[in-house]
Protein backbone atom coordinates (compact mmCIF):
# COMPACT_ATOMS: atom_id res chain seq x y z
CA UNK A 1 0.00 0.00 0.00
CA UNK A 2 2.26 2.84 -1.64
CA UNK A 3 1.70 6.91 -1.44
CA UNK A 4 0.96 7.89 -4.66
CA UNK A 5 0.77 11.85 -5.96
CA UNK A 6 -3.41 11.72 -6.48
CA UNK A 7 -4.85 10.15 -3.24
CA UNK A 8 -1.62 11.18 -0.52
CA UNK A 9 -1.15 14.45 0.92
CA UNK A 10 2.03 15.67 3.04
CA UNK A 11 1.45 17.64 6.36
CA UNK A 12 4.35 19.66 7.40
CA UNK A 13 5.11 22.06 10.27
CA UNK A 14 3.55 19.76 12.90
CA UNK A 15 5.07 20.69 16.47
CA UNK A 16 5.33 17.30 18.01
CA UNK A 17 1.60 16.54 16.50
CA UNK A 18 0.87 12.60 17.10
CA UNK A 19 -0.24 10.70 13.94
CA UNK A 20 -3.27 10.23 15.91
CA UNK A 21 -4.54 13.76 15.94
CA UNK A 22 -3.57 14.27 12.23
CA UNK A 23 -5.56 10.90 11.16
CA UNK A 24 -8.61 12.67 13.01
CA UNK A 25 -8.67 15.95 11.46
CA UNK A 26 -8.14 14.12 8.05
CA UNK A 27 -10.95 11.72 8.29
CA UNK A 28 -13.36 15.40 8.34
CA UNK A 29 -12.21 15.35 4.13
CA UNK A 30 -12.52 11.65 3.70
CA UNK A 31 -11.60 7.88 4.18
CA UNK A 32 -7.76 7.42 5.20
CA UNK A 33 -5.97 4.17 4.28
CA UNK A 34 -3.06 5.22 5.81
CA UNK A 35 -1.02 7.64 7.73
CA UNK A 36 2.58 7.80 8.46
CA UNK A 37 5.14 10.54 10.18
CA UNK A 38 8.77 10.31 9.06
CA UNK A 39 11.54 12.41 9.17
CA UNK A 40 12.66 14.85 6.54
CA UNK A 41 16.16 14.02 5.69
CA UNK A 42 16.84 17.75 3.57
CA UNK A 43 16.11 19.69 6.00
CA UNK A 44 18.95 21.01 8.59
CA UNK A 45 16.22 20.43 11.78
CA UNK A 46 15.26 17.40 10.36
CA UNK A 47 11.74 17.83 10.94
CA UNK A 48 9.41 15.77 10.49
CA UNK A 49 6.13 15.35 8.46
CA UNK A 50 3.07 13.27 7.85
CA UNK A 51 1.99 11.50 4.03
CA UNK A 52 -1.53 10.74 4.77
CA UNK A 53 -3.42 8.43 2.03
CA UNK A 54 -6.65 8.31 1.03
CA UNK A 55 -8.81 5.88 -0.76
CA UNK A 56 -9.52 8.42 -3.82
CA UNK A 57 -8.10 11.68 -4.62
CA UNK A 58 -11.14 14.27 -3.86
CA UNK A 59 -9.97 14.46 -0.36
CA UNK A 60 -6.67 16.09 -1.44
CA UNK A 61 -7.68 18.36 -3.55
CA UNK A 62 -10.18 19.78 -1.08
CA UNK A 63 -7.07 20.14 1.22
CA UNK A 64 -4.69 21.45 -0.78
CA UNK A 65 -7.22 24.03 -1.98
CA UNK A 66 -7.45 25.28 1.60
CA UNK A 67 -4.04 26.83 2.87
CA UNK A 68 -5.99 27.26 6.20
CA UNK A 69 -5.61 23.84 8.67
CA UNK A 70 -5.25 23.82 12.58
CA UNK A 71 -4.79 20.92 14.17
CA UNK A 72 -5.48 21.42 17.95
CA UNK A 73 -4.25 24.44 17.88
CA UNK A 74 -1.28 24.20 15.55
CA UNK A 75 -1.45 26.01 12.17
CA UNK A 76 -0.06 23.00 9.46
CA UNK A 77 0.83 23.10 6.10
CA UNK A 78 -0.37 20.69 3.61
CA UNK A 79 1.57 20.41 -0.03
CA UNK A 80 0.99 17.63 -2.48
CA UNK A 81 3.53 14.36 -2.72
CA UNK A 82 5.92 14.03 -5.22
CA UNK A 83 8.50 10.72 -5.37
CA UNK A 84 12.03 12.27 -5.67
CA UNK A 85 14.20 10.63 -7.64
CA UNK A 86 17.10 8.70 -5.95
CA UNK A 87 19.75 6.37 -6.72
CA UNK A 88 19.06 2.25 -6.68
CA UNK A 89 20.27 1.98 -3.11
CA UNK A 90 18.12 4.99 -1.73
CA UNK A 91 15.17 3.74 -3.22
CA UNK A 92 16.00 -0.47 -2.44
CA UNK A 93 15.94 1.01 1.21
CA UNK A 94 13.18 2.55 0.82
CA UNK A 95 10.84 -0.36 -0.26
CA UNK A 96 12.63 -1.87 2.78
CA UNK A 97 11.51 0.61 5.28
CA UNK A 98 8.13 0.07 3.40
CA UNK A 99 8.06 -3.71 3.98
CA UNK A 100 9.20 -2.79 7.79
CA UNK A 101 6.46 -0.92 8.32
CA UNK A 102 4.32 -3.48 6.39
CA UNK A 103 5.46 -6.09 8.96
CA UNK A 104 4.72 -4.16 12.26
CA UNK A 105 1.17 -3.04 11.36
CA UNK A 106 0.63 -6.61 10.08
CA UNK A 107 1.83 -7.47 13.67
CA UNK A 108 0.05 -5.52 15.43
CA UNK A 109 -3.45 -6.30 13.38
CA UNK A 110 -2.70 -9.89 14.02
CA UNK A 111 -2.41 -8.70 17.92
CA UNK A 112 -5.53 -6.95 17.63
CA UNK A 113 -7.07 -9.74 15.80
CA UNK A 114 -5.95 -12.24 18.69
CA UNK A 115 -7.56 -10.03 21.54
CA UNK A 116 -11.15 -10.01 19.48
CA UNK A 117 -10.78 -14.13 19.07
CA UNK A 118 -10.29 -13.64 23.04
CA UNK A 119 -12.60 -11.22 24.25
CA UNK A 120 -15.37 -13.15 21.68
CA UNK A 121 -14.49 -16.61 23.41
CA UNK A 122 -14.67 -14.76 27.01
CA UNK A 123 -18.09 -13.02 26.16
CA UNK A 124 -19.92 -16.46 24.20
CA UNK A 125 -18.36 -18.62 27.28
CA UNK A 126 -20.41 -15.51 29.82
CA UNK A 127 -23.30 -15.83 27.76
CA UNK A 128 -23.20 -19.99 28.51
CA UNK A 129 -22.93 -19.57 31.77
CA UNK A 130 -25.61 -16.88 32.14
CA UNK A 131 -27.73 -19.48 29.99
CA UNK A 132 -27.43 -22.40 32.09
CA UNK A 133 -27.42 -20.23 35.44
CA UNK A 134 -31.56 -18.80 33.62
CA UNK A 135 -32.44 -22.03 33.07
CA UNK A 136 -31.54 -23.42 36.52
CA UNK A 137 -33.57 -20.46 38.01
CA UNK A 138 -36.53 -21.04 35.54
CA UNK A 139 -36.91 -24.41 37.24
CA UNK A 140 -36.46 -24.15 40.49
CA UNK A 141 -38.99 -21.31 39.70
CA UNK A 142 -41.41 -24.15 38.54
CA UNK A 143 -40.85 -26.20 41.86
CA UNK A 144 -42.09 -23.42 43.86
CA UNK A 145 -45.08 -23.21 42.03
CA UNK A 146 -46.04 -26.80 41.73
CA UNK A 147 -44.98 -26.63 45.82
CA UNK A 148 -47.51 -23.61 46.00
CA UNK A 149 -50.45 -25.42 44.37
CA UNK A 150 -49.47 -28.57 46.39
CA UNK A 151 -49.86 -26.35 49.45
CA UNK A 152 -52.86 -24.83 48.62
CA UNK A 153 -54.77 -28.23 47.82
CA UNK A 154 -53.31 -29.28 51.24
CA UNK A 155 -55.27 -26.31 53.01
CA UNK A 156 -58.97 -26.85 51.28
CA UNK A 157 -58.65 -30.81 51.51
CA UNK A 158 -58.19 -29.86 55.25
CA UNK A 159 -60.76 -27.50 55.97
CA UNK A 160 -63.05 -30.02 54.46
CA UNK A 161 -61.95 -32.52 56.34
CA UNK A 162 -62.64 -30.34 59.50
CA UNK A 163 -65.77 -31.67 61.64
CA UNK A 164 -68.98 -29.75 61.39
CA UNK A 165 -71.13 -29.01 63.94
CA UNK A 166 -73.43 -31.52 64.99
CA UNK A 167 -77.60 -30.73 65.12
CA UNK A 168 -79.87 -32.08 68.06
CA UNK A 169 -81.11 -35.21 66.70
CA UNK A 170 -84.64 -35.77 67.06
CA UNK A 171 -84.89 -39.18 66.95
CA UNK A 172 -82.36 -39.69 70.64
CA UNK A 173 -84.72 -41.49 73.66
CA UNK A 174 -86.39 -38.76 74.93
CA UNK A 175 -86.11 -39.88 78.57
CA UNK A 176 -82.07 -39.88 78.08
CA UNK A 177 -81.55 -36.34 80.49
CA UNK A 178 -80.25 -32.83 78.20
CA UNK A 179 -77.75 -30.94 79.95
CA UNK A 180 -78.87 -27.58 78.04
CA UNK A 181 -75.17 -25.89 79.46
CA UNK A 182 -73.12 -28.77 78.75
CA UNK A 183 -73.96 -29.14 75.49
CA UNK A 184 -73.74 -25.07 74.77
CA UNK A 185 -69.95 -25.62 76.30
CA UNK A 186 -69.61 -28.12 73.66
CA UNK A 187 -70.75 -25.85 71.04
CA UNK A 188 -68.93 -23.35 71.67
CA UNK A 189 -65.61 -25.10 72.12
CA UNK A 190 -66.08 -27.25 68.65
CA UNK A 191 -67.05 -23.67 67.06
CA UNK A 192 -63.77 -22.51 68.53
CA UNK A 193 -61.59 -25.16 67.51
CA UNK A 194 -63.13 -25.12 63.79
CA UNK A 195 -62.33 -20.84 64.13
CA UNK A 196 -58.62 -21.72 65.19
CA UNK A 197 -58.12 -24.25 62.62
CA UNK A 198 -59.56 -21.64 59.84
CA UNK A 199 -57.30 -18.66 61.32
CA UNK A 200 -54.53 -20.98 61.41
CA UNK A 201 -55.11 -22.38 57.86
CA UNK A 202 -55.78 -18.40 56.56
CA UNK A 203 -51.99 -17.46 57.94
CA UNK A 204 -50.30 -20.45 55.97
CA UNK A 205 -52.37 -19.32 53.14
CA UNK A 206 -51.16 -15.88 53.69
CA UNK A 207 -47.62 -16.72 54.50
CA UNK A 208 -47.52 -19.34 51.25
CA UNK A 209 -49.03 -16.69 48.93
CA UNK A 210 -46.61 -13.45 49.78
CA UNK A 211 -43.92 -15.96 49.43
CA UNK A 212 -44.82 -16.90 45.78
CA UNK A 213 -45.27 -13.42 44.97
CA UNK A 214 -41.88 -12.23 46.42
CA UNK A 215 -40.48 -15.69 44.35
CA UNK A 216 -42.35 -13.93 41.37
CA UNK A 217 -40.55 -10.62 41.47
CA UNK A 218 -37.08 -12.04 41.86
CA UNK A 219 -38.33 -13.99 38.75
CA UNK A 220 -39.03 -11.19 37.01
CA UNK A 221 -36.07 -9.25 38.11
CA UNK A 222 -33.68 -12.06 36.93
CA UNK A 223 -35.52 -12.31 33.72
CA UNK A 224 -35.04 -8.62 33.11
CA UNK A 225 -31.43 -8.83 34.34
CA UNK A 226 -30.85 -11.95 32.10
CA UNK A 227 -32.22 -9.99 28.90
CA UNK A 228 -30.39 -6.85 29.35
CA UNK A 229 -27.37 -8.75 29.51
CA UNK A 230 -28.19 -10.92 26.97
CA UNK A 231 -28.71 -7.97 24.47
CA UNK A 232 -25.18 -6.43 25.38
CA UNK A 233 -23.42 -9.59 24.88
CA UNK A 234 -25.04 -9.58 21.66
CA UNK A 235 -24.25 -6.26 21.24
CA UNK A 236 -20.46 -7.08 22.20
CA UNK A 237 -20.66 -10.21 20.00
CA UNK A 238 -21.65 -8.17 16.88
CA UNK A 239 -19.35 -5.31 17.49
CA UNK A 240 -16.07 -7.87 17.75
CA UNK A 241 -17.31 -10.02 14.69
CA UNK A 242 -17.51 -6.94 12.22
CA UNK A 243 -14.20 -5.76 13.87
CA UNK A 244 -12.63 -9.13 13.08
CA UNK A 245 -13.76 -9.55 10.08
CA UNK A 246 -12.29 -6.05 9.10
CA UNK A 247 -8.74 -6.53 11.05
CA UNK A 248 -8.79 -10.36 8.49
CA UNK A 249 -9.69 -8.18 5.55
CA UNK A 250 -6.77 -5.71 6.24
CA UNK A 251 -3.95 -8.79 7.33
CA UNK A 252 -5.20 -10.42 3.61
CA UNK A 253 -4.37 -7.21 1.76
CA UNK A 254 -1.14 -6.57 3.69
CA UNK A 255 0.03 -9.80 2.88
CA UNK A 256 -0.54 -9.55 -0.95
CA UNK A 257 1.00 -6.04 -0.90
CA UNK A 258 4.05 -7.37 0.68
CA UNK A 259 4.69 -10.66 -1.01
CA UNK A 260 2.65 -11.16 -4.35
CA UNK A 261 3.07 -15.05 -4.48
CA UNK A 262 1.65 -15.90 -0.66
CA UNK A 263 -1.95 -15.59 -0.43
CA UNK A 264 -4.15 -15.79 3.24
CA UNK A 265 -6.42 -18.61 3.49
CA UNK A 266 -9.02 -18.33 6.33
CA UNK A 267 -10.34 -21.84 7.66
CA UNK A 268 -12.77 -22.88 10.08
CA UNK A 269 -11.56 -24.67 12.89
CA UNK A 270 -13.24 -28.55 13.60
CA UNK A 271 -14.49 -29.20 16.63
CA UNK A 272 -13.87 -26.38 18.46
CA UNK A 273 -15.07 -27.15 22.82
CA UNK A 274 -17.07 -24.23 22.57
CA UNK A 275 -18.84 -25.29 19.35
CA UNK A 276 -17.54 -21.35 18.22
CA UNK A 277 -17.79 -21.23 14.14
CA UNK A 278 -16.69 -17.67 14.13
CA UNK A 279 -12.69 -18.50 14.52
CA UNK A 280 -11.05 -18.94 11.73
CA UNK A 281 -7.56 -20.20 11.32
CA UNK A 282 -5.08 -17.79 9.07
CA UNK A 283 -2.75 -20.24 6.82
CA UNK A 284 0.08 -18.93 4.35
CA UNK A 285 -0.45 -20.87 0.99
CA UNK A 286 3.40 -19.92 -1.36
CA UNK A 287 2.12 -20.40 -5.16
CA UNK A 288 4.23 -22.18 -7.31
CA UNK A 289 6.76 -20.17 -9.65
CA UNK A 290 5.76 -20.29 -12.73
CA UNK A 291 8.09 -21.42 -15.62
CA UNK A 292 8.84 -17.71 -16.46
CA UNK A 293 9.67 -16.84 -13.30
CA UNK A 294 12.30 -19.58 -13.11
């Protein structure tokens, strides 16, 4: 990926300016492919200045028709790139610096690429756990209703079960003596224990149904809790696939720039323990020279 005079621009006069802050204020004019500082090796100071490429050659003419350019606070100069001519040696080192710098960024995209394969295991291996951990919840949820109903049948089989009162039967002997206070005492103490039972069995009730409903709003606040973090794993997942997917798109073109005859193949891994289709293996294929070429 060479600068070439219609799509690269050179930024002088940049007082310590990072390649950073340059990249940003270009990007305002259009898409950068690539931006590099070196060091002038003319000038007395030796001071150094940025060729920043673009991926077509409006966005240099729209700078170099403006002589106005700050860049956080630092007035720059921008004049168009010309390739000087130099001797064999001069210019065999400088497609050697080139393939230098070809090599680190390479590096460093296969470093990048690396920490996306990682974070993307990391998050998909959260997500699995945070699954299983949902699912467990969702049926000891289930228990605690079928317990609840359980209950609840318990308590009415119960109070049916409970004795009712008994009437005076007509048909007793009629000489067999009535104790009129005895049998009020009686009364009273079955309507009593029949009272107590019902209080009793109306507490449980009470006690069994604020439990389910406090069961219910954990429920719902784990469902909630499970979905939000569901969506930002998602989230997470879709952000780090386009990113890879861009870093193995940028590694493939590197490596074609830099050696014509190796081309990137991406495989799939087999039977990954995660079951993971998303990570790919990079493999160098050499072609064969052709019968030119030797």
């Amino acid at each position: 990926m060479y600068f070439d005079r219609d799509t690269t621009v050179v930024v002088t006069k940049l007082n310590n300016l990072s390649d950073v802050s340059i990249k940003n204020y270009c990007q305002n004019f259009g898409t950068i492919v690539r931006c590099l500082i070196k060091t002038s090796s003319h000038s007395r100071n030796k001071d150094p200045y940025a060729l920043v490429k673009f991926t077509e050659s409006t966005p240099v003419k729209a700078l170099l028709s403006n002589s106005n350019h700050h860049i956080e606070g630092v007035h720059v100069s921008m004049r168009p790139f010309h390739i000087e001519q130099k001797s064999n040696t001069n210019h065999y080192d400088q497609i050697m610096q080139e393939n230098l710098t070809l090599k680190y960024e390479i590096a460093n995209l296969q470093k990048s690429l690396n920490e996306a394969q990682n974070y993307s295991k990391t998050a998909y291996e959260t997500f699995q756990a945070l699954r299983e951990k949902y699912e467990a919840e969702q049926v000891l949820s289930n228990q605690m209703k079928s317990d609840h109903a359980a209950m609840i049948e318990s308590y009415e089989n119960r109070l049916k079960q409970l004795p009712i009162p008994s009437q005076t039967n007509s048909d007793k002997v009629k000489d067999e003596p009535i104790d009129a206070a005895t049998q009020q005492n009686n009364h009273d103490l079955e309507m009593q224990i029949i009272k107590d039972r019902l209080e009793q069995a109306q507490i449980d009730l009470g006690k069994s149904q604020t439990e389910n409903a406090i069961l219910q709003a954990k429920l719902a606040s784990r469902e909630q809790q499970f979905d939000a973090r569901y969506k930002e794993l998602m989230s997470q997942y879709t952000r780090l696939k386009r990113q890879y997917e861009h870093v193995t798109t940028c590694i493939k073109e590197f490596q074609t720039k830099l050696n014509p005859r190796k081309r990137v193949k991406l495989e799939k891994r087999e039977n990954t323990p995660d079951g993971n289709d998303d990570i790919v293996e990079i493999i160098m294929q050499v072609d064969e020279p052709t019968a030119s070429e030797n």
